[in-house]
Structure formats: structure tokens, C-alpha cells
N, C-alpha and C. Protein backbone atom coordinates (compact mmCIF):
# COMPACT_ATOMS: atom_id res chain seq x y z
N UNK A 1 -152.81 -7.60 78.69
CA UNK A 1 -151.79 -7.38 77.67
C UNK A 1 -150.49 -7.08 78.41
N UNK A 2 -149.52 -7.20 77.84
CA UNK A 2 -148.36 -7.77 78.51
C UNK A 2 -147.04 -6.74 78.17
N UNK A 3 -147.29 -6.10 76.67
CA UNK A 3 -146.35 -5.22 76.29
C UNK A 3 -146.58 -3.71 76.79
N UNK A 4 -146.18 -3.15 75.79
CA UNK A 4 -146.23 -1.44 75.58
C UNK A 4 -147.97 -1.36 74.95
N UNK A 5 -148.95 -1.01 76.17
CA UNK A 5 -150.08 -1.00 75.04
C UNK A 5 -150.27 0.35 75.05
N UNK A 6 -151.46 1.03 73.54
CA UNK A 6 -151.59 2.00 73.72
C UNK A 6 -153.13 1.79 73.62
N UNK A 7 -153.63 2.83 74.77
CA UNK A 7 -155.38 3.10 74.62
C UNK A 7 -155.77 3.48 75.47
N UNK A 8 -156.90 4.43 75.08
CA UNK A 8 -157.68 5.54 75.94
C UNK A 8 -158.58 5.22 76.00
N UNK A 9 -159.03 5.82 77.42
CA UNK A 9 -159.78 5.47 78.49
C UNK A 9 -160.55 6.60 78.77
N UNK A 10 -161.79 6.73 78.15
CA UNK A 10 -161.88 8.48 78.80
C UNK A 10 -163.87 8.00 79.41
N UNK A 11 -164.51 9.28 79.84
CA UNK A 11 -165.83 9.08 80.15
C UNK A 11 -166.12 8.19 81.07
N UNK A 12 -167.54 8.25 81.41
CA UNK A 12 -168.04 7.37 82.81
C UNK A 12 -169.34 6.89 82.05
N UNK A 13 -169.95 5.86 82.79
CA UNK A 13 -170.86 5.31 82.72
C UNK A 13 -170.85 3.48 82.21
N UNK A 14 -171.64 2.73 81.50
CA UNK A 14 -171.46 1.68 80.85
C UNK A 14 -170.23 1.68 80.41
N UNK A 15 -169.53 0.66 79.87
CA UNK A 15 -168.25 1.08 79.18
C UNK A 15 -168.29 -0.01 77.71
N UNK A 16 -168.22 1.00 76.51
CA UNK A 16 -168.39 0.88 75.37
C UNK A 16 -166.61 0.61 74.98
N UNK A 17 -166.19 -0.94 74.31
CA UNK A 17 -164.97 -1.06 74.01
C UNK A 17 -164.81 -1.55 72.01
N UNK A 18 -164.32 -0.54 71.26
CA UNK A 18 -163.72 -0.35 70.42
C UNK A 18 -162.83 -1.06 69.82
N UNK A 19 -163.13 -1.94 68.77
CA UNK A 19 -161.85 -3.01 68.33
C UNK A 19 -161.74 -2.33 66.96
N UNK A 20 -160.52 -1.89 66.96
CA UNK A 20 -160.12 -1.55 65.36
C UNK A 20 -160.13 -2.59 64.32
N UNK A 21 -160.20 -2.09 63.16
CA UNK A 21 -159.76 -3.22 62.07
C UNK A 21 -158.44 -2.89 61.55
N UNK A 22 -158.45 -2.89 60.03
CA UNK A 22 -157.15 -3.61 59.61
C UNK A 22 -156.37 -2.46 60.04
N UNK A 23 -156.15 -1.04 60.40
CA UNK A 23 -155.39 -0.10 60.49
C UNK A 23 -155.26 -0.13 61.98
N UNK A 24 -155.78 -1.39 63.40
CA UNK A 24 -155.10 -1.40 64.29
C UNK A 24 -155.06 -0.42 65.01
N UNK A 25 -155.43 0.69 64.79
CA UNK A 25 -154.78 1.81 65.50
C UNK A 25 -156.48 2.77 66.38
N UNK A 26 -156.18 2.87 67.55
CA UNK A 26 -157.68 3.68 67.99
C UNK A 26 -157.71 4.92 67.63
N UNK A 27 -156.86 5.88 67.14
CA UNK A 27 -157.32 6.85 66.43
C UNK A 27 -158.68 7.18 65.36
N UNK A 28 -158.90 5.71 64.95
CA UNK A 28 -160.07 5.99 63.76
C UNK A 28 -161.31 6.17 64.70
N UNK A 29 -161.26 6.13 66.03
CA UNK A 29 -162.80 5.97 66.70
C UNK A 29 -162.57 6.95 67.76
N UNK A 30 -161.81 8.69 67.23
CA UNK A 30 -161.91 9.23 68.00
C UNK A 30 -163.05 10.36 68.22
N UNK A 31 -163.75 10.35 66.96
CA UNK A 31 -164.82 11.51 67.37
C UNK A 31 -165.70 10.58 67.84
N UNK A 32 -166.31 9.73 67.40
CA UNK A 32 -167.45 8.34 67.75
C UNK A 32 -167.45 8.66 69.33
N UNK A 33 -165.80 8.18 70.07
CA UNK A 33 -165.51 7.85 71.21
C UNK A 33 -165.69 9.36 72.03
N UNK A 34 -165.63 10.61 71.51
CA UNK A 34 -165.86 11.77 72.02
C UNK A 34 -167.19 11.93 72.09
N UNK A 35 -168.40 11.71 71.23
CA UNK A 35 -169.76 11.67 71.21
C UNK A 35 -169.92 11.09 72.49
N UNK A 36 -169.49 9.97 72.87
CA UNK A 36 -170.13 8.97 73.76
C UNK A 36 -169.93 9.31 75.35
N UNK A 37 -168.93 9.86 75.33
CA UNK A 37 -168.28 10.23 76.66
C UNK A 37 -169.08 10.47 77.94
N UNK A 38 -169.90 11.14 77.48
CA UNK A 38 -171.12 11.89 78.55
C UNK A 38 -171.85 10.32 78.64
N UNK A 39 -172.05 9.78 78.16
CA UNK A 39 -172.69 8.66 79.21
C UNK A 39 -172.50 7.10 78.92
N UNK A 40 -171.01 7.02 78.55
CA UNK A 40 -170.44 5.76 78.51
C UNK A 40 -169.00 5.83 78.69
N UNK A 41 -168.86 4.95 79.30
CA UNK A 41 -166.68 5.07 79.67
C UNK A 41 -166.59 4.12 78.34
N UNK A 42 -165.13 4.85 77.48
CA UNK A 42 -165.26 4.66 76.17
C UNK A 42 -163.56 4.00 76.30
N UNK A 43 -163.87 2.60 76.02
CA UNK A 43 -162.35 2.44 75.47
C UNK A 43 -161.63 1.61 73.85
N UNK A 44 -160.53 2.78 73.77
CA UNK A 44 -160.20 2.72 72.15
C UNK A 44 -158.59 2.03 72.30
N UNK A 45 -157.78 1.69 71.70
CA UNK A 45 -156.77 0.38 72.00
C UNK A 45 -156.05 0.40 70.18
N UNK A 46 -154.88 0.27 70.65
CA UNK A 46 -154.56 0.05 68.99
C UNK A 46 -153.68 -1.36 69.50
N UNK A 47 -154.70 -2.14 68.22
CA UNK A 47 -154.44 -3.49 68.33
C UNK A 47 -152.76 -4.37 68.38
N UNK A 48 -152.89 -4.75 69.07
CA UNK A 48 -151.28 -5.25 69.38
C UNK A 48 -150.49 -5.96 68.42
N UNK A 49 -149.05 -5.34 68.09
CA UNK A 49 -148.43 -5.86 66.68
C UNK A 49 -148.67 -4.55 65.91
N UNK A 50 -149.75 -3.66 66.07
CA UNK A 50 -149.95 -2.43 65.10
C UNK A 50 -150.03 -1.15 65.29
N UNK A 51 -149.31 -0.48 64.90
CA UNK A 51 -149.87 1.24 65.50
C UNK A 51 -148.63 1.88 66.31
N UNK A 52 -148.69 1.87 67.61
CA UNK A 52 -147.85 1.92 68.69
C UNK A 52 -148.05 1.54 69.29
N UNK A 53 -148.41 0.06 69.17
CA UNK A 53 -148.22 -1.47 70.44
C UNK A 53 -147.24 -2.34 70.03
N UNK A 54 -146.80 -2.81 70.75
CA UNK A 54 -145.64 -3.66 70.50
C UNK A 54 -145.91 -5.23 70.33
N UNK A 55 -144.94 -5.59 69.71
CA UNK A 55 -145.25 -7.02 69.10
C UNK A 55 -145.82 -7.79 69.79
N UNK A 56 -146.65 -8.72 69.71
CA UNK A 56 -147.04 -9.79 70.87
C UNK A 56 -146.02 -10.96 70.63
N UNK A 57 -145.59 -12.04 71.33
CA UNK A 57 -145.14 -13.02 71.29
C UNK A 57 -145.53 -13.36 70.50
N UNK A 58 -144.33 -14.41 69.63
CA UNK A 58 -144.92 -15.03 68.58
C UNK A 58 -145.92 -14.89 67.45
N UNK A 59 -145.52 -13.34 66.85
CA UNK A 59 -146.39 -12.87 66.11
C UNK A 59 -147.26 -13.31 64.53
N UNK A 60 -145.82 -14.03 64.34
CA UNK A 60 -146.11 -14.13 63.42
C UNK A 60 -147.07 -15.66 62.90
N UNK A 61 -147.72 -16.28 64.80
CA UNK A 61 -148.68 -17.36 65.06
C UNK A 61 -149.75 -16.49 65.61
N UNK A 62 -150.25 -15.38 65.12
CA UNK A 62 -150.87 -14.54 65.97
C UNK A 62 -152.44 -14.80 65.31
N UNK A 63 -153.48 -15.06 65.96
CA UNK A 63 -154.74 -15.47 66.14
C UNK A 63 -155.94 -14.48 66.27
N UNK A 64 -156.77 -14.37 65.69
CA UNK A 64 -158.03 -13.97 66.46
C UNK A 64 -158.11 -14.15 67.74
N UNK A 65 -158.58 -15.59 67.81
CA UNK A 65 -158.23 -15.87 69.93
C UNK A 65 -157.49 -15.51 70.24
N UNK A 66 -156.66 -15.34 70.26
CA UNK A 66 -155.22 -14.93 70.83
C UNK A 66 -155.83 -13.05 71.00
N UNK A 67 -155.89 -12.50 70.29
CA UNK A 67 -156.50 -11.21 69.67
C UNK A 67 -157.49 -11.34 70.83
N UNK A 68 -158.26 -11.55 71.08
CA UNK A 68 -159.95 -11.42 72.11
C UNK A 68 -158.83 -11.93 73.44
N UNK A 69 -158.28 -13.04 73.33
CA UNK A 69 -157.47 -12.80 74.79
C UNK A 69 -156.76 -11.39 75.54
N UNK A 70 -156.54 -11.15 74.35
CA UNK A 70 -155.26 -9.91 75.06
C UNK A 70 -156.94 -8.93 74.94
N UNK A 71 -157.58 -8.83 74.28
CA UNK A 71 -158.57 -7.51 74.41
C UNK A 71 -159.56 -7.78 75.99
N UNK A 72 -159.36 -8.99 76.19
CA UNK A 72 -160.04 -9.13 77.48
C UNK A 72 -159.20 -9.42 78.60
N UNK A 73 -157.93 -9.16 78.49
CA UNK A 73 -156.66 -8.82 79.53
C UNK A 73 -156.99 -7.60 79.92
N UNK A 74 -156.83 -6.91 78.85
CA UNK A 74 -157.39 -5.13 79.07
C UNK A 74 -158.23 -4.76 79.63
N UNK A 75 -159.32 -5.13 79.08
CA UNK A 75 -160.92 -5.15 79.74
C UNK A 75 -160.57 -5.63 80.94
N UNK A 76 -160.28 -6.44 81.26
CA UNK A 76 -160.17 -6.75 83.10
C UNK A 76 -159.33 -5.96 83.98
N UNK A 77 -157.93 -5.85 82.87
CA UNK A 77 -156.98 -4.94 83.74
C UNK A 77 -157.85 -3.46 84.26
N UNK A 78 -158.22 -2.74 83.60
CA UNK A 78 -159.12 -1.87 83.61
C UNK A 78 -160.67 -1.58 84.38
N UNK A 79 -160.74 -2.75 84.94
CA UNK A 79 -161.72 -2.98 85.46
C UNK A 79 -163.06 -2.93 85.03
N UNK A 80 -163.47 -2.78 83.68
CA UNK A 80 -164.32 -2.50 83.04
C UNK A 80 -165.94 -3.75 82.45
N UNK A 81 -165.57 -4.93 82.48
CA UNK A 81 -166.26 -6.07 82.45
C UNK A 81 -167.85 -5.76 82.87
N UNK A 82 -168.78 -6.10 82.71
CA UNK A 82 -168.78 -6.39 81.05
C UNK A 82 -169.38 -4.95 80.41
N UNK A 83 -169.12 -5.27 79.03
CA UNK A 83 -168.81 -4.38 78.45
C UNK A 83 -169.51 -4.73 76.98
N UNK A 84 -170.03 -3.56 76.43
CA UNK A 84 -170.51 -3.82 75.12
C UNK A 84 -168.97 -4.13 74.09
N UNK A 85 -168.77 -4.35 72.99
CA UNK A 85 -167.78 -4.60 72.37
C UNK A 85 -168.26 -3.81 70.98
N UNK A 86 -167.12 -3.56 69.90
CA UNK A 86 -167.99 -2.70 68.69
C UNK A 86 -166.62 -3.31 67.82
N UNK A 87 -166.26 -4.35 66.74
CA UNK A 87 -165.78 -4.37 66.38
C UNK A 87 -166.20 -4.61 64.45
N UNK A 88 -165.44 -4.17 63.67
CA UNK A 88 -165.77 -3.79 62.20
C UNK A 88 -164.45 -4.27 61.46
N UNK A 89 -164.61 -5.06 60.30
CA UNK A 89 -163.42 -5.42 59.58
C UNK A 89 -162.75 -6.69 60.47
N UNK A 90 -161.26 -6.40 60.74
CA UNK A 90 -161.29 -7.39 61.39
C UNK A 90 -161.22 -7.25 62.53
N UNK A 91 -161.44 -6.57 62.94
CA UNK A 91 -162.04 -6.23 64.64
C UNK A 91 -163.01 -6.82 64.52
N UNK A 92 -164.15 -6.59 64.05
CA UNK A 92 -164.92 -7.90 63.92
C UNK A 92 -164.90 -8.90 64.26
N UNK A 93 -163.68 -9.63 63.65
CA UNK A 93 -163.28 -11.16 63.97
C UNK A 93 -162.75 -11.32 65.03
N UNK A 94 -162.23 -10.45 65.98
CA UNK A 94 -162.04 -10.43 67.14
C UNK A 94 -163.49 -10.53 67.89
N UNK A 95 -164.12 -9.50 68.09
CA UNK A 95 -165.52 -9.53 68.61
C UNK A 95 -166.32 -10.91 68.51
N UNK A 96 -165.79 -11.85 67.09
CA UNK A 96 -166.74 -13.07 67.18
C UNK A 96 -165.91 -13.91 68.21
N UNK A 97 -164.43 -13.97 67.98
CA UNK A 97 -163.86 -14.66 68.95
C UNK A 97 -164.27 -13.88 70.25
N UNK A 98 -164.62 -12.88 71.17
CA UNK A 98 -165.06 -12.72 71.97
C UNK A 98 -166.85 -13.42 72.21
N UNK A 99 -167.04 -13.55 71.22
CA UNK A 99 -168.58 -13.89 71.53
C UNK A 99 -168.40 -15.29 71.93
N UNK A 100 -167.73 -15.40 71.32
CA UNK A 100 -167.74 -17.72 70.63
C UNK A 100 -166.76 -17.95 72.71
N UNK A 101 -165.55 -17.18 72.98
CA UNK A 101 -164.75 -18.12 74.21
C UNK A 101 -164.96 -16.95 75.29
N UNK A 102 -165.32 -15.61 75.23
CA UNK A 102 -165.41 -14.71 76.39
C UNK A 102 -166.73 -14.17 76.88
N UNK A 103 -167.71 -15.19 76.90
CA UNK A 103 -169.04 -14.52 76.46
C UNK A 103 -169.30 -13.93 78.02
N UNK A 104 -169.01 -14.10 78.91
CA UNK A 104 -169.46 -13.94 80.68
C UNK A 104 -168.46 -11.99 80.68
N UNK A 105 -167.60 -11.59 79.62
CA UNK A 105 -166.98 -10.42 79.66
C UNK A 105 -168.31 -9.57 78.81
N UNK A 106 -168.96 -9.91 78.53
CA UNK A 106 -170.45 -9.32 77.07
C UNK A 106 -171.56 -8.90 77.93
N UNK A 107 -171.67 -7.55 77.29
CA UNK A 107 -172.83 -6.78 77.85
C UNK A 107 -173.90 -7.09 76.34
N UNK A 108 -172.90 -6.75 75.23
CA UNK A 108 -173.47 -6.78 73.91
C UNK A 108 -172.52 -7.11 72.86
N UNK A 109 -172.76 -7.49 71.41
CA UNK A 109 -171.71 -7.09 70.42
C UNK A 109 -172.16 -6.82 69.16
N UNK A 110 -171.63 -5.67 68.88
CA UNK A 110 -171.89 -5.36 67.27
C UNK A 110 -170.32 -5.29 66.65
N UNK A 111 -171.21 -6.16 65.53
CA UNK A 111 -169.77 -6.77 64.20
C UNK A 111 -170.26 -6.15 63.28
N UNK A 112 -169.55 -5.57 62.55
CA UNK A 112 -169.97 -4.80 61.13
C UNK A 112 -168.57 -5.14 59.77
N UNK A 113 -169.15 -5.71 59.18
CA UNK A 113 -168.16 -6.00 57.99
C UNK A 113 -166.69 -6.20 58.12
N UNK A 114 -167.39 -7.87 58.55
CA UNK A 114 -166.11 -9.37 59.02
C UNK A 114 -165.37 -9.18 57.35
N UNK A 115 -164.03 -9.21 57.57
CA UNK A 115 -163.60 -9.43 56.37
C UNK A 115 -163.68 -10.63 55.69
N UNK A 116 -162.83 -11.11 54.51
CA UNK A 116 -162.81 -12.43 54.02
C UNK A 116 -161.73 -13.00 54.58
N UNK A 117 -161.47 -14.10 54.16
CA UNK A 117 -160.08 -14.67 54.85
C UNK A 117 -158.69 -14.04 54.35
N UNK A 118 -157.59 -14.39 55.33
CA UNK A 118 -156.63 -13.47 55.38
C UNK A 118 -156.21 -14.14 53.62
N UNK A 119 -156.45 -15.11 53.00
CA UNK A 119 -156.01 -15.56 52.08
C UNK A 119 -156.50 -14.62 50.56
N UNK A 120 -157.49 -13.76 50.88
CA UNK A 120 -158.23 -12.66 49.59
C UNK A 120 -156.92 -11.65 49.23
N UNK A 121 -156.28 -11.84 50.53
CA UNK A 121 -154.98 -10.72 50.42
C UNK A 121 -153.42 -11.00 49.55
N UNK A 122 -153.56 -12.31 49.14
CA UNK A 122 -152.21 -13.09 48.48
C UNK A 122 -151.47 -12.31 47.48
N UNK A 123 -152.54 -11.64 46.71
CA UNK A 123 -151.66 -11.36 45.71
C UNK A 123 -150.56 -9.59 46.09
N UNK A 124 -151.12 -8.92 47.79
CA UNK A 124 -150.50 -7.97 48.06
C UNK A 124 -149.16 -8.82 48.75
N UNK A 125 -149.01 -10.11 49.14
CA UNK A 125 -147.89 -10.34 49.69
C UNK A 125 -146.99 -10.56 48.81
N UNK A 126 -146.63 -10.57 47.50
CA UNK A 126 -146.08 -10.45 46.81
C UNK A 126 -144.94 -9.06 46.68
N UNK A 127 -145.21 -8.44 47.04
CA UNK A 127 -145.30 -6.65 47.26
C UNK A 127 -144.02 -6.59 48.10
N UNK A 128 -143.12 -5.41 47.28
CA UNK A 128 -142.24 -5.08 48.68
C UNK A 128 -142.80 -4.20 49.32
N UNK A 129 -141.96 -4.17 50.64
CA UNK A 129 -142.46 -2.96 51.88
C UNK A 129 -143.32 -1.76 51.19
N UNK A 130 -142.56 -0.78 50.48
CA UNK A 130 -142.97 -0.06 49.82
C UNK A 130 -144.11 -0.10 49.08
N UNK A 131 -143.72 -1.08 48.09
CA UNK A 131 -145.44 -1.21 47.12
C UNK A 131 -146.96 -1.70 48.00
N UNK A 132 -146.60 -2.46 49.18
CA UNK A 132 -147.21 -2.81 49.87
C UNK A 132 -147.54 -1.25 50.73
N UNK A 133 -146.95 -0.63 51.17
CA UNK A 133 -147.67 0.84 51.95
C UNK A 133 -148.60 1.64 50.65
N UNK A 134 -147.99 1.94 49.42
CA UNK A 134 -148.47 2.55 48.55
C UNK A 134 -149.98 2.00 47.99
N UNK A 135 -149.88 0.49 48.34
CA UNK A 135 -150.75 -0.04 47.84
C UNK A 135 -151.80 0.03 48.60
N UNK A 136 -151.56 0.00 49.56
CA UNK A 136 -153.01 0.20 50.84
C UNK A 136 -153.12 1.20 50.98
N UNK A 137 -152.16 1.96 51.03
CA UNK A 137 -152.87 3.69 51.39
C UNK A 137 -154.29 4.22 50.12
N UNK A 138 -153.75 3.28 49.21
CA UNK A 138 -155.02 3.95 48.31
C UNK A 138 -155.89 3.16 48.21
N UNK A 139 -155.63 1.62 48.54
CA UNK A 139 -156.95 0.94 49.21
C UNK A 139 -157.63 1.63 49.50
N UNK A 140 -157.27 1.91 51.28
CA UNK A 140 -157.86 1.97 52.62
C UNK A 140 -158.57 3.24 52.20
N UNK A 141 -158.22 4.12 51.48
CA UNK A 141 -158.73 5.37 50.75
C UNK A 141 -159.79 5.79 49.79
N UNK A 142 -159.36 5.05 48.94
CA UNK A 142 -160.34 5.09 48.33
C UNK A 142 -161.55 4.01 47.63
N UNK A 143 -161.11 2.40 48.52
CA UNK A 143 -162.04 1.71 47.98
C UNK A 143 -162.57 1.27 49.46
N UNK A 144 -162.17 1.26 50.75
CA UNK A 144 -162.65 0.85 51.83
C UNK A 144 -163.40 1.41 52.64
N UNK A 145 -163.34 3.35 52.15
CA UNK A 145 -163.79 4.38 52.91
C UNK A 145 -164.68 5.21 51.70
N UNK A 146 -166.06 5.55 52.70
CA UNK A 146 -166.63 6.34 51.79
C UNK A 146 -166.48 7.57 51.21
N UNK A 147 -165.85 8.30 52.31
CA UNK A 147 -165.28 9.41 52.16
C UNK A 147 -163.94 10.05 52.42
N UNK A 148 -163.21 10.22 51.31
CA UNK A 148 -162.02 9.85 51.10
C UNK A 148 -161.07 11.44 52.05
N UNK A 149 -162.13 12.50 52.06
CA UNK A 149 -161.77 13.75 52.83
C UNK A 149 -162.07 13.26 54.10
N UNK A 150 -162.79 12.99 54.26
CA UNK A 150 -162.48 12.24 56.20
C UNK A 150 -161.56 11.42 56.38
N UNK A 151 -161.35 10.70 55.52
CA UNK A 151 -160.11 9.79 55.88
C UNK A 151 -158.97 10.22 56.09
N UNK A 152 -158.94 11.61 55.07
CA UNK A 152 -157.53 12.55 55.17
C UNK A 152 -157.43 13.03 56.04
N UNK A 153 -158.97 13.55 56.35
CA UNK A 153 -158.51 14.38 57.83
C UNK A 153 -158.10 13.65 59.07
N UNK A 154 -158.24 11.96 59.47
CA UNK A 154 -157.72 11.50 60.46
C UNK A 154 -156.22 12.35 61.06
N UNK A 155 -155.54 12.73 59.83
CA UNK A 155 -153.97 13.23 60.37
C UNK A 155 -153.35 12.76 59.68
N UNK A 156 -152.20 13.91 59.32
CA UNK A 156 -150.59 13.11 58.80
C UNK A 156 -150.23 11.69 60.05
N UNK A 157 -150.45 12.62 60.87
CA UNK A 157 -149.79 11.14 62.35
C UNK A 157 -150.24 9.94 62.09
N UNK A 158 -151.66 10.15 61.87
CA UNK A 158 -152.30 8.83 61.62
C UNK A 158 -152.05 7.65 61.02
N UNK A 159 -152.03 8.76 59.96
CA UNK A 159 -151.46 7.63 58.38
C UNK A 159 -150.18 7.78 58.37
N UNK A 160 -149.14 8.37 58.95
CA UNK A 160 -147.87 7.78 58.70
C UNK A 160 -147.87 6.73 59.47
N UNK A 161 -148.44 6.45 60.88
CA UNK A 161 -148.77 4.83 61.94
C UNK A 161 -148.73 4.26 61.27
N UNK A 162 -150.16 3.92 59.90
CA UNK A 162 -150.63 3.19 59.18
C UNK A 162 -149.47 2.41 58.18
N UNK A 163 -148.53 3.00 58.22
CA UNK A 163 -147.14 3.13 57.11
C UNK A 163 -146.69 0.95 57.69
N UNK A 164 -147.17 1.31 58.78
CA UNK A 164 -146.07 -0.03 59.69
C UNK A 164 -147.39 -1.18 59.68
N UNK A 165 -148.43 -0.09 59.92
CA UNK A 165 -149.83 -1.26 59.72
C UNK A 165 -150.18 -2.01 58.69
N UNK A 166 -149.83 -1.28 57.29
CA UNK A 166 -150.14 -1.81 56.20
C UNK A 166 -149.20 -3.24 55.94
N UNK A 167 -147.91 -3.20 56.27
CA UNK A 167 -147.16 -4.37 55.85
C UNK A 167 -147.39 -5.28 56.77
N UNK A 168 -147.79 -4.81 58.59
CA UNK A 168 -148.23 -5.94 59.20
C UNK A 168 -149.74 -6.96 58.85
N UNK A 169 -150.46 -5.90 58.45
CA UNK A 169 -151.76 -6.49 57.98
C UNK A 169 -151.34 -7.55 56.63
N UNK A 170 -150.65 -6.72 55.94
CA UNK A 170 -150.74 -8.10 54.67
C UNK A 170 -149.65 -9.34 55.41
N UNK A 171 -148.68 -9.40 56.16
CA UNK A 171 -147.85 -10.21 56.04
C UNK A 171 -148.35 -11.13 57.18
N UNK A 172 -149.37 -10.90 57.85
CA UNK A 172 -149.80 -11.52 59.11
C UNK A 172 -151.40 -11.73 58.94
């Protein structure tokens, strides 16, 4: 990866790598990534274009592949190869594009609830900035998450990130 990335690197052992979904941001896999520590090097990444990573080139042609490229820039920069992968939503769809063109970087991969196509989302692009944050915050809240008090507790920090994630996710 080529910009401003952000992601932590913590623990020893195997190294277990973390693909966010639509909120981009590695904050959501920080207790998970604290469990693991003691016997896996754990890395969490907020997906590029979202969070506090900076735009990738040509974003707005921005890919899954493209997505598993830059996650296996990292992975190498890092020295970490191979590596289990854990991606959910559309991290997910990253993880398949890692399976399908990076498979020699794969220790393992678990995908957990690939979204639908970016096209299920049409009727939020309609939406200004605004209605579009308002509108996902109570998504991501209360129809995507089971528990809507854990979600709160991620942090004000969290979810104000999410503020920049929500309009990148629908408009991209």
C-alpha cells in the first residue's frame, strides 16, 4: 500500500489478518484481535479510501482485486505471508479475491456474510451526504448488528470515522 495506511500489528505467533467490511475501519476487530494476541500476530487495517486511509488512486475504479492487491502489499510489507485471512461483509469479497489471484499468500480463509452486489444499495445513492450518514448509522445499528449496545460501545471516535465511511461505501 502506497498511501497513509492505518493498522495494527500487535502479538506473535501465526499471523491472523482481519479484513473489515463496509465500515472499513479496524477498530471493529479490536477485542477479537486482543483475545488472540497470546498466540497469533494479529493484523487489523482500515481499508483504503475509508476510516483514516487515504484515497487509493483512482478511486472511484476501485475493485475488489485491486482491494486483495493492496491487502497483500501489506501482508508482504510486513513480512507476515502466509497468513490466515478473516474477512465478513465485504471484506469478504476481498478474501474471495484473495483466494481466486493470491492463493500462495493463504494459510486459510474464512468469509462470513459476502454481501449482495454493490447495486442492492441504489436507492441510498440517491441520498445527500447527510441523509446518507443518518441513514446508515441506523442501518449499521440496528439492522446489520445484533447488538445494538455493543455497537455503541465501539466509541464516539469510531462512529464519527464511520461519518466519511458511510458516503464512501454507498457512492463506491
Amino acid at each position: 500500500m502506497t498511501r497513509r495506511d492505518v493498522y495494527e500489528l500487535r502479538g506473535r505467533g501465526p499471523a491472523v489478518v482481519f479484513i473489515p467490511s463496509g465500515e472499513g475501519d479496524c477498530g471493529s476487530f479490536e477485542k477479537v484481535a486482543a483475545a488472540l494476541t497470546d498466540e497469533f500476530t494479529v493484523l487489523t487495517f482500515d481499508m483504503p479510501g475509508f476510516s483514516r486511509s487515504s484515497d487509493p488512486p483512482a478511486f472511484g475504479n476501485y475493485s475488489m482485486a485491486q482491494a486483495a492487491s493492496e491487502v497483500v502489499a501489506l501482508v508482504r510489507a510486513l513480512g507476515l505471508p502466509p497468513a490466515t485471512f478473516y474477512g465478513c461483509s465485504s471484506g469478504g469479497q476481498v478474501a474471495l479475491s484473495l483466494v481466486a489471484d493470491h492463493s500462495s499468500m493463504m494459510r486459510n480463509a474464512v468469509v462470513h456474510a459476502v454481501p449482495l452486489p454493490p447495486g442492492t444499495r441504489s436507492g441510498l445513492v440517491t441520498l445527500t451526504d447527510a441523509e446518507t450518514v443518518r441513514t446508515c448509522k441506523d442501518l449499521f445499528r440496528n439492522d446489520l448488528n445484533e447488538n445494538a449496545v455493543a455497537w455503541d460501545a465501539l466509541g464516539e471516535a469510531f462512529h464519527r470515522r464511520l461519518e466519511r465511511k458511510n458516503i464512501t461505501w454507498v457512492r463506491r
